[in-house]
N, C-alpha and C. Protein backbone atom coordinates (compact mmCIF):
# COMPACT_ATOMS: atom_id res chain seq x y z
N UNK A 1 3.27 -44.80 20.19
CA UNK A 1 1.86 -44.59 20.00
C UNK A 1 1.22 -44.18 21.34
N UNK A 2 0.65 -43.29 21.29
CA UNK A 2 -0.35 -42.47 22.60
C UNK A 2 -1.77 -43.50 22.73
N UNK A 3 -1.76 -43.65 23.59
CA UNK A 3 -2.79 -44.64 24.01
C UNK A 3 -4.26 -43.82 24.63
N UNK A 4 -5.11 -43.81 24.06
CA UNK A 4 -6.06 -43.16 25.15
C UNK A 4 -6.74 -43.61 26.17
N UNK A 5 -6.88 -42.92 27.30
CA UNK A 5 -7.03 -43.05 28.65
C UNK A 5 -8.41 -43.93 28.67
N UNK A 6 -8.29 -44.52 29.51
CA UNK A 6 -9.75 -45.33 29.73
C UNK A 6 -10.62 -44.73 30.52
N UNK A 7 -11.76 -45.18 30.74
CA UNK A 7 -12.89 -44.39 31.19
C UNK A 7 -12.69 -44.19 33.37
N UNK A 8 -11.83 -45.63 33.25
CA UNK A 8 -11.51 -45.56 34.59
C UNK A 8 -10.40 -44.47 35.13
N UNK A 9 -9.23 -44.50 34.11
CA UNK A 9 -8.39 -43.59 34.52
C UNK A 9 -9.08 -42.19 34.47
N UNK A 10 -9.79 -41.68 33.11
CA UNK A 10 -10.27 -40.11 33.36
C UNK A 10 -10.79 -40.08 34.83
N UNK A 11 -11.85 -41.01 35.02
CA UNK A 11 -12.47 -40.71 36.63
C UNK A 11 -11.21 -40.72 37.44
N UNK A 12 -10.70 -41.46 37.78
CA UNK A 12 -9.67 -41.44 38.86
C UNK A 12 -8.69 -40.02 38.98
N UNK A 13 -8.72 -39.38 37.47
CA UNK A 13 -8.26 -37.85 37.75
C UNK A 13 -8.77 -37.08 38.08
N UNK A 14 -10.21 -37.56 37.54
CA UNK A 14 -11.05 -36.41 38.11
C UNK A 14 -11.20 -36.30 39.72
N UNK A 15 -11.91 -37.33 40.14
CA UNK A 15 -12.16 -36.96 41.30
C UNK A 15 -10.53 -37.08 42.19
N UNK A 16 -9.13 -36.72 41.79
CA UNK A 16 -7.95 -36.47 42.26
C UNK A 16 -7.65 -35.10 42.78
N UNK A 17 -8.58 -34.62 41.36
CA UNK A 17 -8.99 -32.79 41.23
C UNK A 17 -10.06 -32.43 41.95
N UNK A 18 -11.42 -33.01 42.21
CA UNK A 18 -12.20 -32.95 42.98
C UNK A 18 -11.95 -33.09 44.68
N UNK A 19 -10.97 -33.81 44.84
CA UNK A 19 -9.81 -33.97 46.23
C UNK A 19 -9.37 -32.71 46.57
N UNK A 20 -8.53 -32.55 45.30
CA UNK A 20 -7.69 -31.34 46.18
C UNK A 20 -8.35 -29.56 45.77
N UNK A 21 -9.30 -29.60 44.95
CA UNK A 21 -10.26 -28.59 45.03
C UNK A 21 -10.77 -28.62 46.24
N UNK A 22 -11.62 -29.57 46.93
CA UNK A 22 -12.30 -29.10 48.20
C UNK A 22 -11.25 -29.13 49.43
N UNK A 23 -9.83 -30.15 49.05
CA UNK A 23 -8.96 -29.52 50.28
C UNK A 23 -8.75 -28.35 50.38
N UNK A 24 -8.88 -27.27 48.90
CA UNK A 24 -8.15 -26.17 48.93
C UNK A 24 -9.00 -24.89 49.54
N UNK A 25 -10.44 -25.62 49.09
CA UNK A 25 -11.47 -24.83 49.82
C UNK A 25 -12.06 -24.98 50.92
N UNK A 26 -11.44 -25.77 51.29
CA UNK A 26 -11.28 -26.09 53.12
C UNK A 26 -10.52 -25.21 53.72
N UNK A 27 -9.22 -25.12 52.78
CA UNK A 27 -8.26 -23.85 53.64
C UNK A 27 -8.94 -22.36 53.48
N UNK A 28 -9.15 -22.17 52.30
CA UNK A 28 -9.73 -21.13 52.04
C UNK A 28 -10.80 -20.31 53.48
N UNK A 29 -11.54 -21.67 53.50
CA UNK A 29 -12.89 -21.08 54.18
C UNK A 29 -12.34 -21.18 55.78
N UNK A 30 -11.21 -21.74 55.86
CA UNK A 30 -10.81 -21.94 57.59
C UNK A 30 -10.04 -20.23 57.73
N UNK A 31 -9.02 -19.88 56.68
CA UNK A 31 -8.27 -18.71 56.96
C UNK A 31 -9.21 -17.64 56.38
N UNK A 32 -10.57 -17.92 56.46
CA UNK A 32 -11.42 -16.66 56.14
C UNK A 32 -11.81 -16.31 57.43
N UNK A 33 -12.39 -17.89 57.78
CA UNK A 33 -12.75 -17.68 59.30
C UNK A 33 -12.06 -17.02 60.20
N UNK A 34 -10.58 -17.33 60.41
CA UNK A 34 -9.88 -16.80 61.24
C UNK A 34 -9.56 -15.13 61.25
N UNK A 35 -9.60 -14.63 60.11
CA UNK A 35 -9.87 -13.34 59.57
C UNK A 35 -11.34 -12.38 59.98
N UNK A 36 -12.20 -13.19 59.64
CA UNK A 36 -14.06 -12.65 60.22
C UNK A 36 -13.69 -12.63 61.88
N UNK A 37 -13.23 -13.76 62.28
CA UNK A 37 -13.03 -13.79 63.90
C UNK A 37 -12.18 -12.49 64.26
N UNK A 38 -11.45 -11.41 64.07
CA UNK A 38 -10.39 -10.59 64.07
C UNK A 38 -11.29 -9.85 63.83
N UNK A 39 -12.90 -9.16 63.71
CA UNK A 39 -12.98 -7.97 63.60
C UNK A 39 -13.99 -7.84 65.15
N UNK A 40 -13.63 -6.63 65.19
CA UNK A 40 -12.83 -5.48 64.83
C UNK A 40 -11.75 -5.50 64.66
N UNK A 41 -11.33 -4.96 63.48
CA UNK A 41 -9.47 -4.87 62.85
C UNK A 41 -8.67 -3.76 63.96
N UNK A 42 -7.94 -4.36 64.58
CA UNK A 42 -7.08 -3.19 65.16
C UNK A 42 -5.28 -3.20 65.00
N UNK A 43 -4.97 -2.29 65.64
CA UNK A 43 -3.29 -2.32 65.16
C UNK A 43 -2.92 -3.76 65.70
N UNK A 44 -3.12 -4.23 66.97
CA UNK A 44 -2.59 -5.24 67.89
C UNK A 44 -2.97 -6.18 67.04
N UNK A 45 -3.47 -6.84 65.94
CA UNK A 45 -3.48 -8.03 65.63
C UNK A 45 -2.63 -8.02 64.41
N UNK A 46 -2.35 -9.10 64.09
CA UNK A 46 -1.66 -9.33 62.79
C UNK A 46 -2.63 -10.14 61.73
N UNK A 47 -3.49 -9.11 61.03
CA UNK A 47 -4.37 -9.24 60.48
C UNK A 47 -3.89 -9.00 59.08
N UNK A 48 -2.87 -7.95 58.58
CA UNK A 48 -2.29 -8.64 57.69
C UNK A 48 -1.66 -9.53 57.26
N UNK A 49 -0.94 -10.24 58.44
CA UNK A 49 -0.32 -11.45 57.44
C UNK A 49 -1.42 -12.47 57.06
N UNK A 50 -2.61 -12.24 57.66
CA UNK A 50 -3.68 -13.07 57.92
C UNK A 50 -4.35 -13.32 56.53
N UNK A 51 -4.38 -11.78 55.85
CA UNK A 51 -5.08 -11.41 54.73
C UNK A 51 -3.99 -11.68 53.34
N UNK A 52 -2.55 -11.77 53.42
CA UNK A 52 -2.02 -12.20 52.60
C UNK A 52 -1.59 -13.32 52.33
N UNK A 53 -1.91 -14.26 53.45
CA UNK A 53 -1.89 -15.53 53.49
C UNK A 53 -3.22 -15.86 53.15
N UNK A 54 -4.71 -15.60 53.10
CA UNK A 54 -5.80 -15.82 52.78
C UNK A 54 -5.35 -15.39 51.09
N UNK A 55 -4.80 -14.53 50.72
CA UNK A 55 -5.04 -14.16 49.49
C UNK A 55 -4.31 -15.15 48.10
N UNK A 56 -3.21 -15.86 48.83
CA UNK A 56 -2.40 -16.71 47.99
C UNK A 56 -3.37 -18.29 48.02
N UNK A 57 -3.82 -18.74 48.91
CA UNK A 57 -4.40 -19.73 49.27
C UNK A 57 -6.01 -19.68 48.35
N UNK A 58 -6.64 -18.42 48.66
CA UNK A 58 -7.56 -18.08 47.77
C UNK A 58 -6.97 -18.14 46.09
N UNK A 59 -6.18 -17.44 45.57
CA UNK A 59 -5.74 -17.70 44.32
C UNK A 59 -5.26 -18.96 43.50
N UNK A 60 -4.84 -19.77 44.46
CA UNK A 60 -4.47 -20.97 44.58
C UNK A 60 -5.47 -21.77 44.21
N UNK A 61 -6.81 -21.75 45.44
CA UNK A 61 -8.08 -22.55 45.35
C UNK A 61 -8.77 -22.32 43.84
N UNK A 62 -8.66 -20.53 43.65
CA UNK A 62 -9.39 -20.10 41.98
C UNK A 62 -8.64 -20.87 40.96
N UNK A 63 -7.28 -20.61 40.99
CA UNK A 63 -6.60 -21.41 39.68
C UNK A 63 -7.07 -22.79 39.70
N UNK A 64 -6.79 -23.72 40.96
CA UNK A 64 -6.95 -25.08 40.46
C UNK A 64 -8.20 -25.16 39.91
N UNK A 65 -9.40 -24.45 40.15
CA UNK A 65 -11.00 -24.64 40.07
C UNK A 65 -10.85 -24.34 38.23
N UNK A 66 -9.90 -23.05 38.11
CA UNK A 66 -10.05 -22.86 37.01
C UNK A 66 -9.37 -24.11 35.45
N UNK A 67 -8.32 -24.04 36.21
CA UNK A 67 -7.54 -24.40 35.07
C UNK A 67 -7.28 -26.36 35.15
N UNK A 68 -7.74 -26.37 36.45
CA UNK A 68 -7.74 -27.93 36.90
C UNK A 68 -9.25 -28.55 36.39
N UNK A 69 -10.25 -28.30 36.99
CA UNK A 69 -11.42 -28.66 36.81
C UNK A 69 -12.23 -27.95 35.91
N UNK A 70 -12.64 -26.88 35.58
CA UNK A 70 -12.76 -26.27 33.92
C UNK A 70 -12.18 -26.46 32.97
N UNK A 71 -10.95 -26.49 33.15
CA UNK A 71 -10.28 -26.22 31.89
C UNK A 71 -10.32 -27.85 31.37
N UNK A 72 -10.41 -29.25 32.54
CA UNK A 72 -10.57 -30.39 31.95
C UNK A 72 -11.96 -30.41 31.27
N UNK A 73 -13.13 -29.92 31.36
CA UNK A 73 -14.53 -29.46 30.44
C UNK A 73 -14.55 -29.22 29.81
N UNK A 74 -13.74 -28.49 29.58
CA UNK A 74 -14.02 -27.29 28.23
C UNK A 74 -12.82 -27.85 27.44
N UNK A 75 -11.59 -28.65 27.68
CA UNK A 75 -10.46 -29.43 26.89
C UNK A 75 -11.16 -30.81 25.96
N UNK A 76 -12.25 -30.99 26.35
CA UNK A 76 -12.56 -32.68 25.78
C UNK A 76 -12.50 -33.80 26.65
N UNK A 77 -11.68 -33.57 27.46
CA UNK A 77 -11.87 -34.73 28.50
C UNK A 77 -13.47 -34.84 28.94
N UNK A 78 -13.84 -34.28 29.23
CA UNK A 78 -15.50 -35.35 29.89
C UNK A 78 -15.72 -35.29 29.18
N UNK A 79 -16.57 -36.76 28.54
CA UNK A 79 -17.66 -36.50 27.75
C UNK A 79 -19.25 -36.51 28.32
N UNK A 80 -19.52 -37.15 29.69
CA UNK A 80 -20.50 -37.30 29.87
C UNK A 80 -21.87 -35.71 29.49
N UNK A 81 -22.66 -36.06 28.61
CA UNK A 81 -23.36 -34.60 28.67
C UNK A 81 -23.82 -34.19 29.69
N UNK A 82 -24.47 -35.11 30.92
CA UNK A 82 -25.24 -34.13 31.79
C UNK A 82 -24.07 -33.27 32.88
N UNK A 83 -22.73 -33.91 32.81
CA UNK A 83 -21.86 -33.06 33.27
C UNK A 83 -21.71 -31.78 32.09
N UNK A 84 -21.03 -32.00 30.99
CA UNK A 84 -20.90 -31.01 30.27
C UNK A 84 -22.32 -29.85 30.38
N UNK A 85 -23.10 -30.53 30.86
CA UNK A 85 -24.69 -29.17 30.47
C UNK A 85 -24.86 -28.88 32.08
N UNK A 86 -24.47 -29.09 32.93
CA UNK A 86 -24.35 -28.61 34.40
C UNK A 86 -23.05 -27.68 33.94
N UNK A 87 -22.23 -27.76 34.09
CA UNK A 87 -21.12 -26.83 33.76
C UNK A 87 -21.44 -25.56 33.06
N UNK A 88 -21.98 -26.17 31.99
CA UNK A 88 -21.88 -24.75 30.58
C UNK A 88 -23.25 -24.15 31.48
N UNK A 89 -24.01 -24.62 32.30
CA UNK A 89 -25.45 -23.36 32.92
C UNK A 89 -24.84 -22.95 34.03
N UNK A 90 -23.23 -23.43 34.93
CA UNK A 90 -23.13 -22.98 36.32
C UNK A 90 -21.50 -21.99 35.66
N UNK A 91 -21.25 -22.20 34.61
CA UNK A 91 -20.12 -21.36 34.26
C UNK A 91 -20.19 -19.62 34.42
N UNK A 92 -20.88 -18.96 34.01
CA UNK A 92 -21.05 -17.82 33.96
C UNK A 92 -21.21 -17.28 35.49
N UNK A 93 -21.89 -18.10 36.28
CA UNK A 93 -21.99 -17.28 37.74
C UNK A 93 -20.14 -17.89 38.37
N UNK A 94 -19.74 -19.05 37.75
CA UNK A 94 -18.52 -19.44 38.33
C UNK A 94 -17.45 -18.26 38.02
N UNK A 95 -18.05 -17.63 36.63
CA UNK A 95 -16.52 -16.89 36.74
C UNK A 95 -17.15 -15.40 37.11
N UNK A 96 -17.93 -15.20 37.82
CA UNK A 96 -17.94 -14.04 38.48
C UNK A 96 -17.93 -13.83 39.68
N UNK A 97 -17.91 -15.32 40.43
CA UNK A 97 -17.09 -15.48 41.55
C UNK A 97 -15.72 -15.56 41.22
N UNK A 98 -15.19 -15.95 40.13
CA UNK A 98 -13.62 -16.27 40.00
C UNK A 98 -13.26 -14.36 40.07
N UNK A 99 -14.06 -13.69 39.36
CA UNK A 99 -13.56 -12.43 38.86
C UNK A 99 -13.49 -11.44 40.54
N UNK A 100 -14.14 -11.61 41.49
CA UNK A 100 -14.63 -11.27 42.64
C UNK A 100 -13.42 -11.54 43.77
N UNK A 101 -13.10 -12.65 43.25
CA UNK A 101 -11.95 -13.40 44.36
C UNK A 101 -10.68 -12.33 43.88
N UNK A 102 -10.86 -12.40 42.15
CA UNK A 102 -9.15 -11.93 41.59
C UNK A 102 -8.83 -10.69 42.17
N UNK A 103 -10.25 -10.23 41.99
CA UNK A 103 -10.43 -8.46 42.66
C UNK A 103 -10.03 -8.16 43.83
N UNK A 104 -10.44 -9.21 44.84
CA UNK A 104 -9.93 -9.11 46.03
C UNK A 104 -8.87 -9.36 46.44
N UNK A 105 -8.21 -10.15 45.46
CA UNK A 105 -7.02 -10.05 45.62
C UNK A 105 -5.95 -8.97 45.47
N UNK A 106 -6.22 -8.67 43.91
CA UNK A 106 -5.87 -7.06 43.57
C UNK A 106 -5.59 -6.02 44.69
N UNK A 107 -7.03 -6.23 45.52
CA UNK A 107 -7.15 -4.94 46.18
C UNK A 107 -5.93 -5.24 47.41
N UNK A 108 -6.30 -6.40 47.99
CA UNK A 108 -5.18 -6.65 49.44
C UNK A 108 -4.10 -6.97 49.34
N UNK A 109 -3.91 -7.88 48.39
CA UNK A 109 -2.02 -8.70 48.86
C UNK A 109 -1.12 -7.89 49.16
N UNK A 110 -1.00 -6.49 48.68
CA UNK A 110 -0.14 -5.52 49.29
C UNK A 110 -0.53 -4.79 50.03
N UNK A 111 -1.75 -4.66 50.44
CA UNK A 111 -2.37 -3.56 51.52
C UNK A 111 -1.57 -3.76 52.80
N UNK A 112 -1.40 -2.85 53.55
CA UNK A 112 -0.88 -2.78 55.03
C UNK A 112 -1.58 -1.79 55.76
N UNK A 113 -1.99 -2.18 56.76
CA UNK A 113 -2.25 -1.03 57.93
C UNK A 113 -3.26 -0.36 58.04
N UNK A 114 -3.87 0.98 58.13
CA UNK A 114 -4.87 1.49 57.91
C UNK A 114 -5.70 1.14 56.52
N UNK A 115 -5.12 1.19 55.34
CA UNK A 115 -5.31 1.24 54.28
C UNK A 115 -5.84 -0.28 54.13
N UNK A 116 -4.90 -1.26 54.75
CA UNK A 116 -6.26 -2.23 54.82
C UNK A 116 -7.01 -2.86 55.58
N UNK A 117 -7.30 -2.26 56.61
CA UNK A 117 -8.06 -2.52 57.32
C UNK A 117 -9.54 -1.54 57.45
N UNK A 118 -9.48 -0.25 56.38
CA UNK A 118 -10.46 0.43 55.88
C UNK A 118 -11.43 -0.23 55.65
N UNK A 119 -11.06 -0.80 54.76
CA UNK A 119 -12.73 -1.66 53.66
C UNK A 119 -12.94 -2.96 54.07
N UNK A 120 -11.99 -3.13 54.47
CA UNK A 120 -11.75 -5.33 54.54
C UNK A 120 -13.11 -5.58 55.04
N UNK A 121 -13.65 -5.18 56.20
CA UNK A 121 -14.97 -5.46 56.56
C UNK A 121 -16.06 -6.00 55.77
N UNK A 122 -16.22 -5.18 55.14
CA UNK A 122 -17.41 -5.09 54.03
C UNK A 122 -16.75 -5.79 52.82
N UNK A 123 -15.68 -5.69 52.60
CA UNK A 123 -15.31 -6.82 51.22
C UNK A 123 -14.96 -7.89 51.14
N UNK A 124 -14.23 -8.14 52.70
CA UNK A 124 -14.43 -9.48 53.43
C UNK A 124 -16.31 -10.07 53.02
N UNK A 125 -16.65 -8.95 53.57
CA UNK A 125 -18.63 -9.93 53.67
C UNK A 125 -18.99 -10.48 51.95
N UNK A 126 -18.54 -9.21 50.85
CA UNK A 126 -18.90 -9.43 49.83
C UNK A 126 -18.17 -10.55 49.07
N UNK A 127 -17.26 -10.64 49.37
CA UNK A 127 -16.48 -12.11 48.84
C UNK A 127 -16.71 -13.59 49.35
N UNK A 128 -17.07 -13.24 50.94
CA UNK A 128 -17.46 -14.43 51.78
C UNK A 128 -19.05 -15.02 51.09
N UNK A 129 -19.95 -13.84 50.45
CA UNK A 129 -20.77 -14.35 49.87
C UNK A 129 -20.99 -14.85 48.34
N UNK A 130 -19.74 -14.24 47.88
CA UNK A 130 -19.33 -14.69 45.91
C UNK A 130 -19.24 -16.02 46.63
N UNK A 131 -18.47 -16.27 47.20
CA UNK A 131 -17.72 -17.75 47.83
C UNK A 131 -18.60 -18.83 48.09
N UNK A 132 -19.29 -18.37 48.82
CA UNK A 132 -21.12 -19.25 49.44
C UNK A 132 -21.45 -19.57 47.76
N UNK A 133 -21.72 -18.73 47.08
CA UNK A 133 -22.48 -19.08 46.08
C UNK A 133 -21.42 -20.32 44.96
N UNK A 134 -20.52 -20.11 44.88
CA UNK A 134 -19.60 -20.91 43.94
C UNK A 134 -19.43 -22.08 44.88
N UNK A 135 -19.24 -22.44 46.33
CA UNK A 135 -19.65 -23.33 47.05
C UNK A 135 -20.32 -24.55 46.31
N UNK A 136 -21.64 -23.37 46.61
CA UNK A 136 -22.85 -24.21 46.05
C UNK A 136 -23.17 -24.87 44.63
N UNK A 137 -22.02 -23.81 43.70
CA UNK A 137 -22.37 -24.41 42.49
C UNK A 137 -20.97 -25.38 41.97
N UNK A 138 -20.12 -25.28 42.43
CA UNK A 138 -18.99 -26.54 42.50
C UNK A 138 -19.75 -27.45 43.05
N UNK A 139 -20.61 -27.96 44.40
CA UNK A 139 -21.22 -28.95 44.83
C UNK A 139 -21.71 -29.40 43.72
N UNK A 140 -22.61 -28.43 42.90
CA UNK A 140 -23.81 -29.34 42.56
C UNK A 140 -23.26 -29.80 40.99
N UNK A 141 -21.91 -29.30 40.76
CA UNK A 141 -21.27 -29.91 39.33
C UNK A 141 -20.57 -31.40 39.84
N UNK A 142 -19.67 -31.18 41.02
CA UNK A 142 -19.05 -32.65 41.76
C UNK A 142 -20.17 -33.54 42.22
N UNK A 143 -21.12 -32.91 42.25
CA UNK A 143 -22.41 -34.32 42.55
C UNK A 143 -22.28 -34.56 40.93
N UNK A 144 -22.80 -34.16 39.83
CA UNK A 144 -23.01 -34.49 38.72
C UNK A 144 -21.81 -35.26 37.72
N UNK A 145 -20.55 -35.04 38.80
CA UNK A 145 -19.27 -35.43 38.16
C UNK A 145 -19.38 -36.81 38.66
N UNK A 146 -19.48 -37.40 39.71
CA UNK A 146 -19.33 -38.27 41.05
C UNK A 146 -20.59 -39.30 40.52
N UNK A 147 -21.30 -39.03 40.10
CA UNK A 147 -22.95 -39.82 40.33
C UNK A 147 -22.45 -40.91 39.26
């Protein structure tokens, strides 16, 4: 017989996932930094491995957000509503930061050399700011998860 989880154990997963979500976006935002610090992009740096190591770590941070901490929302696990109604109003801008990150990924993990160090500038800035904003709206769902 399957026993269902008590109210203590769901929390204790949650905020397990809430752990290693913001560890992951700790890395995220440290190997962005180190990347923004590198421009001007020139041959002498090794700015690609920089950017394909940002790009797995970034995909990494999106999946767990996605499939770790959404996907427990939208599965039945929480019931609390004012979490469930923070979520379902911060979802739609969440996945167009998720869609922003995937893109950027798309575009770099194989880029080398001129080719990526063309645009990175400017799509570096535009992702650094999808990022700011999903920041802000993961905060204000983990305050509502946490309280």
């Amino acid at each position: 017989m399957i026993r269902e989880q008590s109210v203590s154990e769901r929390r204790q997963q949650t905020n397990k996932l809430i752990s290693e979500l913001l560890e992951e976006r700790r890395d995220v935002w440290a190997i962005y930094g180190k990347i923004a610090d590198m421009k001007p992009f020139t041959d002498e740096q090794p700015v690609e491995i920089m950017v394909q190591q940002f790009c797995q770590v970034l995909i990494d941070y999106i999946s767990l957000g996605h499939f770790g901490v959404y996907q427990r929302l939208l599965d039945g696990s929480e019931r609390r509503r004012k979490v469930l109604a923070v979520a379902e109003e911060i979802y739609p801008q969440i996945a167009q930061t998720t869609d922003a990150a995937v893109s950027f990924n798309d575009n770099y993990e194989k880029l080398d050399g001129n080719s990526l160090r063309r645009n990175l500038i400017d799509d570096l800035s535009r992702l650094g700011e999808a990022l700011a904003v999903r920041f802000e709206l993961e905060d204000r769902l983990i305050g509502t998860m946490t309280a």
